[in-house]
Protein backbone atom coordinates (compact mmCIF):
# COMPACT_ATOMS: atom_id res chain seq x y z
CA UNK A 1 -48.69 10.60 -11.13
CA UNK A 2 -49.51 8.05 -13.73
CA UNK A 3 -49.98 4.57 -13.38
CA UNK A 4 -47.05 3.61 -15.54
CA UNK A 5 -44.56 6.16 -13.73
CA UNK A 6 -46.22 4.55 -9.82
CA UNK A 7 -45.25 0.91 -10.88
CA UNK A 8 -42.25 1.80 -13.49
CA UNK A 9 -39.71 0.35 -11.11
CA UNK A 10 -41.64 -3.03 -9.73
CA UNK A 11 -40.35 -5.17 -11.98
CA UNK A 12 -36.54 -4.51 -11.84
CA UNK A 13 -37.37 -4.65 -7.76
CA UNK A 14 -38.39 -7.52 -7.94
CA UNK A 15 -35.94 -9.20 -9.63
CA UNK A 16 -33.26 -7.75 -7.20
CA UNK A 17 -35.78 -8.49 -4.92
CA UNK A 18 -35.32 -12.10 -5.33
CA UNK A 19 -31.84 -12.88 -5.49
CA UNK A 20 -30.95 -10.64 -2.62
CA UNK A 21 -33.36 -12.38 -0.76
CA UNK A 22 -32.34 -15.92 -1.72
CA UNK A 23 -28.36 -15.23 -0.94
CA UNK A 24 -29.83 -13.91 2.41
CA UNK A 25 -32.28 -16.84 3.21
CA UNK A 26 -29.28 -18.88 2.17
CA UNK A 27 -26.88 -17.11 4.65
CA UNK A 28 -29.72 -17.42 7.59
CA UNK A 29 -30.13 -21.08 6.98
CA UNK A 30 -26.60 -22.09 6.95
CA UNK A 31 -25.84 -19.90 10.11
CA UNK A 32 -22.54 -19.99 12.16
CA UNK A 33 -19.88 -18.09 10.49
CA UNK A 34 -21.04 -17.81 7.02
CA UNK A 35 -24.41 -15.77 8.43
CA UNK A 36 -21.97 -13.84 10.75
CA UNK A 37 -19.56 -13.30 7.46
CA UNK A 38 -22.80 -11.70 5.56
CA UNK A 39 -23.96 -9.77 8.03
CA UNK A 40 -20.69 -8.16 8.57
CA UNK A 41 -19.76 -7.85 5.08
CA UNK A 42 -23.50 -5.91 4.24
CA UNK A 43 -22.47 -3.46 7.63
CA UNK A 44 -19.33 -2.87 5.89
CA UNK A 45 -20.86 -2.35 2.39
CA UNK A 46 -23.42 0.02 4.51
CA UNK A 47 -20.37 1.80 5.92
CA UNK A 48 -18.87 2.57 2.76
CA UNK A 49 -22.01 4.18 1.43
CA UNK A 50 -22.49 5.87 4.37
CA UNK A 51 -19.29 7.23 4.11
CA UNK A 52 -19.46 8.04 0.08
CA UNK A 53 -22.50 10.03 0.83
CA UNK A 54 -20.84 12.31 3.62
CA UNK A 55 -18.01 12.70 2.32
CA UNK A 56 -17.92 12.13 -1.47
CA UNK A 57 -14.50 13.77 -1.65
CA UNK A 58 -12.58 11.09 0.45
CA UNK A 59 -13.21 7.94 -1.40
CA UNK A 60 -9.85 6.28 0.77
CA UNK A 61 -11.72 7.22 4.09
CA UNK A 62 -15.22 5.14 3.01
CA UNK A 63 -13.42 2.06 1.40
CA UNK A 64 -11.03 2.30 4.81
CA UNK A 65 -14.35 2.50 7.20
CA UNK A 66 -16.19 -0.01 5.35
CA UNK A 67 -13.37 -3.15 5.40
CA UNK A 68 -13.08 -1.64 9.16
CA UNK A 69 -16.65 -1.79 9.55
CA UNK A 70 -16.28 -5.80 8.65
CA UNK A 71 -13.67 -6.68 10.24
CA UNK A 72 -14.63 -5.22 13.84
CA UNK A 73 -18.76 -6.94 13.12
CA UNK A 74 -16.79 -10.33 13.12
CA UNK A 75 -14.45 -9.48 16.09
CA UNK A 76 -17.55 -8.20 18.33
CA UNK A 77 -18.57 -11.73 17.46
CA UNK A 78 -15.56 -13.62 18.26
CA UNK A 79 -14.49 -11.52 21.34
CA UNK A 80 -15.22 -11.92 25.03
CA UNK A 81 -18.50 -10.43 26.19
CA UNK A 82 -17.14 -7.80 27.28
CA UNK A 83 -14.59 -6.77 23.97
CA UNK A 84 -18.24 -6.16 22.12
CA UNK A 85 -19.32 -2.77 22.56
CA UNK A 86 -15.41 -1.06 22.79
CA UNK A 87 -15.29 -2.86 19.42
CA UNK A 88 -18.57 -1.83 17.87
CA UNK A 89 -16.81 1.85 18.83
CA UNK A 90 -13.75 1.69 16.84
CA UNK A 91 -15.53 2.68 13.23
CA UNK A 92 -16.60 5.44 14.95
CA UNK A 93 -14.01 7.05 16.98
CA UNK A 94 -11.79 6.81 14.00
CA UNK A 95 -14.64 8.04 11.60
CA UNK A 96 -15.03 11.01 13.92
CA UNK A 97 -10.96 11.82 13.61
CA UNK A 98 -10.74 11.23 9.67
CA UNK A 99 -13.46 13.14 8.48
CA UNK A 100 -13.30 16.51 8.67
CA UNK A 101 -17.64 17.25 7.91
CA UNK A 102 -20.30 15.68 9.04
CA UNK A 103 -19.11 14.40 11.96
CA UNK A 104 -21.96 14.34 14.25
CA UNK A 105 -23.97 12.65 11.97
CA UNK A 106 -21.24 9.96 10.93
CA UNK A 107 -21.09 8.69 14.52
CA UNK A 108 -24.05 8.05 15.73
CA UNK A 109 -25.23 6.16 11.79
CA UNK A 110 -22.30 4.39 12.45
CA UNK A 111 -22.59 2.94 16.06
CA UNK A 112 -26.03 2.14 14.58
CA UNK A 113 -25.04 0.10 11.90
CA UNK A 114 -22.24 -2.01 13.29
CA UNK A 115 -24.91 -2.40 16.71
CA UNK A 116 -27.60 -3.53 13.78
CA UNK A 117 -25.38 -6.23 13.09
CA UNK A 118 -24.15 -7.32 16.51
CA UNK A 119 -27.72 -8.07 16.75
CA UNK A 120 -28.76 -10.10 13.55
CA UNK A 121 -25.80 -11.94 14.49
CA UNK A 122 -27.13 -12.33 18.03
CA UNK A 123 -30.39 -13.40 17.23
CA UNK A 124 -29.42 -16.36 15.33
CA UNK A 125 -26.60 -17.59 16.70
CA UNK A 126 -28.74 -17.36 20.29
CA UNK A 127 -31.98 -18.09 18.79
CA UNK A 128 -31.91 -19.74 15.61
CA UNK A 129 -33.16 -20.11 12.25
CA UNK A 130 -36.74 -19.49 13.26
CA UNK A 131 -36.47 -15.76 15.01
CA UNK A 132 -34.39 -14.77 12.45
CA UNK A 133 -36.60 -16.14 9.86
CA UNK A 134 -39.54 -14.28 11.77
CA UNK A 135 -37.10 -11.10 12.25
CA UNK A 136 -36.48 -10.91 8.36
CA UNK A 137 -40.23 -11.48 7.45
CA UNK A 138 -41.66 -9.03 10.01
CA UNK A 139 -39.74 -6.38 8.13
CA UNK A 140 -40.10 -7.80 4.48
CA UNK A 141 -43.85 -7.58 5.20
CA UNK A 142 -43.75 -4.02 6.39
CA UNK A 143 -41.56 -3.16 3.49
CA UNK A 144 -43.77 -4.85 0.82
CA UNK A 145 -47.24 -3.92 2.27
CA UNK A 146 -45.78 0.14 2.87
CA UNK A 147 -44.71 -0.25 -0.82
CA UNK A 148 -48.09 -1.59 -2.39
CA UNK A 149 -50.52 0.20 -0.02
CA UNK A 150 -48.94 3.83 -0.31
CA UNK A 151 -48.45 3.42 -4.42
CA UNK A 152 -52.16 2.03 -4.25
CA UNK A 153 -54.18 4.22 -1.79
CA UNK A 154 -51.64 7.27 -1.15
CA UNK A 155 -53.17 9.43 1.23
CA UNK A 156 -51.31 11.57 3.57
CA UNK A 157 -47.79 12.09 3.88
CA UNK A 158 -46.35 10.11 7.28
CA UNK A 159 -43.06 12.64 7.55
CA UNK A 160 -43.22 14.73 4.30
CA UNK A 161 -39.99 16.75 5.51
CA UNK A 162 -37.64 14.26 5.50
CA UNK A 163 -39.89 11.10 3.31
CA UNK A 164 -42.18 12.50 0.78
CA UNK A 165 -43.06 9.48 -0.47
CA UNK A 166 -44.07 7.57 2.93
CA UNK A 167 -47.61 7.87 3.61
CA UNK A 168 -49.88 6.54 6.55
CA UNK A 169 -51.68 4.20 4.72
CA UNK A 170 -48.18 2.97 3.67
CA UNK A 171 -46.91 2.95 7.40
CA UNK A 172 -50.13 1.62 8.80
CA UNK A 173 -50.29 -1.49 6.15
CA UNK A 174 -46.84 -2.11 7.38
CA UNK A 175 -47.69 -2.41 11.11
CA UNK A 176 -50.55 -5.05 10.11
CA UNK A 177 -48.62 -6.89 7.79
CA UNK A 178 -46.45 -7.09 10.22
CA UNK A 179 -48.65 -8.40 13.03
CA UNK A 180 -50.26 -11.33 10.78
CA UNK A 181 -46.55 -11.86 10.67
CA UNK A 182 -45.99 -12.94 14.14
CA UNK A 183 -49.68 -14.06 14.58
CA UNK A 184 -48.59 -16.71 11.64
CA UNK A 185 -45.38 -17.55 13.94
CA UNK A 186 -47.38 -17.81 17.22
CA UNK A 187 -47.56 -21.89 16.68
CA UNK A 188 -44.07 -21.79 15.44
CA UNK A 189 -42.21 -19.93 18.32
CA UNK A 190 -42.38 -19.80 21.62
CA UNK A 191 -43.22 -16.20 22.51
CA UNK A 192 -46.63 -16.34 22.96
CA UNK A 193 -49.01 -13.49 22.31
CA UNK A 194 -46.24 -10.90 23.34
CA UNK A 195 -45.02 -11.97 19.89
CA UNK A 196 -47.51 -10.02 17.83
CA UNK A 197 -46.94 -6.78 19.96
CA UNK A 198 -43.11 -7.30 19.07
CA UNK A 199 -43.83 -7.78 15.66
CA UNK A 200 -45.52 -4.25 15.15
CA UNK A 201 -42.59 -2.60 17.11
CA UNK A 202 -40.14 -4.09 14.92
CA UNK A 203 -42.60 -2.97 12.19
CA UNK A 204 -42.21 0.76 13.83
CA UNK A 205 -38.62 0.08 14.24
CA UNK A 206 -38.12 -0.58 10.40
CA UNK A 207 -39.42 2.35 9.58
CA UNK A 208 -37.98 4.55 11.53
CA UNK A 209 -34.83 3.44 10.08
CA UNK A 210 -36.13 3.74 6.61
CA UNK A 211 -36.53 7.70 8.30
CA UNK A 212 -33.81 8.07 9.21
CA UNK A 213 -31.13 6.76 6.35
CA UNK A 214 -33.81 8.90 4.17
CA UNK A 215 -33.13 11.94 6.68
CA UNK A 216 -29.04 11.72 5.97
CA UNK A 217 -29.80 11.14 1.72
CA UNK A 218 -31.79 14.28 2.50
CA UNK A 219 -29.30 16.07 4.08
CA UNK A 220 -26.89 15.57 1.49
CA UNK A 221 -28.81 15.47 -1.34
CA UNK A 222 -28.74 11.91 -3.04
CA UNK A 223 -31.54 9.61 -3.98
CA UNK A 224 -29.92 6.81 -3.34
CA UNK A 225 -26.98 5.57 -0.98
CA UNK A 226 -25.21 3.47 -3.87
CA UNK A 227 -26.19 2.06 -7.37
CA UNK A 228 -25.38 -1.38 -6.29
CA UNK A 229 -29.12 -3.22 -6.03
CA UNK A 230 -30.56 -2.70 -9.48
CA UNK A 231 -34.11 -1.15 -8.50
CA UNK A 232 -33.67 -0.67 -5.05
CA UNK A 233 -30.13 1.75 -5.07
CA UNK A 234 -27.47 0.76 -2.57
CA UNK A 235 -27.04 -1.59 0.33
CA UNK A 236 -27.93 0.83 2.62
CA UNK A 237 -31.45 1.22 1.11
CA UNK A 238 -32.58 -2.43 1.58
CA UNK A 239 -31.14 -2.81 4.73
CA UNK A 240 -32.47 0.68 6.27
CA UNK A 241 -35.26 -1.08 8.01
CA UNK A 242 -33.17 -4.29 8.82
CA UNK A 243 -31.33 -2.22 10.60
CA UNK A 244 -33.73 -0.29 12.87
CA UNK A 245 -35.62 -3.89 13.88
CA UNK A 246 -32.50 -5.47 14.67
CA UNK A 247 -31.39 -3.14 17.15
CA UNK A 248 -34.64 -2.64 18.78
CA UNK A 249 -34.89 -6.71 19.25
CA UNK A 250 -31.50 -6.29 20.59
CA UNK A 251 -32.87 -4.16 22.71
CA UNK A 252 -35.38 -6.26 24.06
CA UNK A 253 -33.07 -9.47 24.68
CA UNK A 254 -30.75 -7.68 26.57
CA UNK A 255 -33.43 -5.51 28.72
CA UNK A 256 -36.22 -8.16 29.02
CA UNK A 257 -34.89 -11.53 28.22
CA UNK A 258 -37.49 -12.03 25.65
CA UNK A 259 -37.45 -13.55 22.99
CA UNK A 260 -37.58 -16.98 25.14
CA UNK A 261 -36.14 -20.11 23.65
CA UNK A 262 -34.68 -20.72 20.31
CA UNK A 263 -35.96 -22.89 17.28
């Protein structure tokens, strides 16, 4: 590979890059119902490529899923305790009656997703600004130091049969990006070291959903999930590793009680 064709797409990323990230950094400051209305809206956008990929032939079925998809991420939100998780099913169960292929893949992507945002929206409406800030950078980091350090160094292949382009420098960059990440928030947050060690499995986490929306483009045979993100593809691409972190933090509030505090 060339050194044009390795960096041919860095500066249209970047530009996408940028403004995603500023309406998103905009969304996370402002909190409360606007962060809770773009979170939701991105799950349903994710949805509806999700969808589009399994089932190309049944556009009605992806737009239908995706507004679904929104609409039930706010209602988890607004419900009781205890309305969550039978509303985080809905997309599902009816996903699983509408389409007629790719079923047992549709389900458990989208229980992921709409779980994914149940717990960005946790995070910040429990935690605020700062773990959600340190959430988003944690997986930025991994992101940008996978991206520079496997185009730079290369090396061998982390998962070749499902991501041919992932490599281990790529993967390993990410986990120490991602630990200067939460050493640089240990004065910030209250979390102590435990923080850093959270930071690389939310590193882990990311990637592993990078793995396994590229497992599902893979299976189908797309590149990308969408064309919407000039650079980057679709919705679903950015927010791959979003995705994975925020349900393993999830995870970890509801099993462990940690993150402590809020900022």
């Amino acid at each position: 590979m060339s050194e044009d064709s390795r960096w041919s797409d860095l500066a249209m990323r970047l530009i996408s890059g940028v403004i995603l990230a500023a309406m998103g950094l905009g969304a996370v400051w402002t909190g409360g119902w606007v962060f809770i209305w773009f979170v939701a809206i991105a799950c349903g956008a994710i949805m509806w490529e999700l969808v589009r990929m399994l089932a190309p032939d049944r556009p009605e079925i992806s737009a239908g899923l995706g507004v679904l998809t929104t609409i039930c991420s706010v209602l988890a939100i607004w419900f009781p305790a205890g309305f969550a998780l039978p509303t985080l099913l809905v997309p599902g169960v009816l996903g699983w009656i509408w389409l007629n292929t790719q079923r047992r893949v549709f389900v458990p992507f989208a229980f992921f997703i709409l779980l994914a945002g149940f717990g960005m929206a946790s995070v910040r409406s429990e935690f605020g600004f700062g773990w959600m800030a340190w959430l988003i950078l944690t997986v930025a980091a991994t992101d940008i130091a996978g991206y520079f350090a496997g185009r730079s160094l290369g090396g061998p292949k982390f998962w070749p049969a499902i991501s041919p382009k992932k490599t281990w420098s790529g993967t390993v960059a990410g986990w120490v990006a991602a630990a200067a990440v939460g050493a640089a928030f240990l004065t910030v947050l209250p979390g102590g070291m435990w923080l850093i060690f959270l930071s690389i499995a939310a590193s882990f986490a990311s990637q592993m959903g990078d793995i396994a929306e590229s497992a599902v483009k893979r299976r189908v045979g797309v590149k990308d999930s969408s064309g919407l993100i000039p650079g980057h593809g679709g919705i679903f691409d950015r927010f791959d590793g979003m995705l994975g972190a925020s349900v393993l933090v999830l995870i970890v509030m509801e099993l462990t009680g940690y993150p402590p505090g809020g900022i």
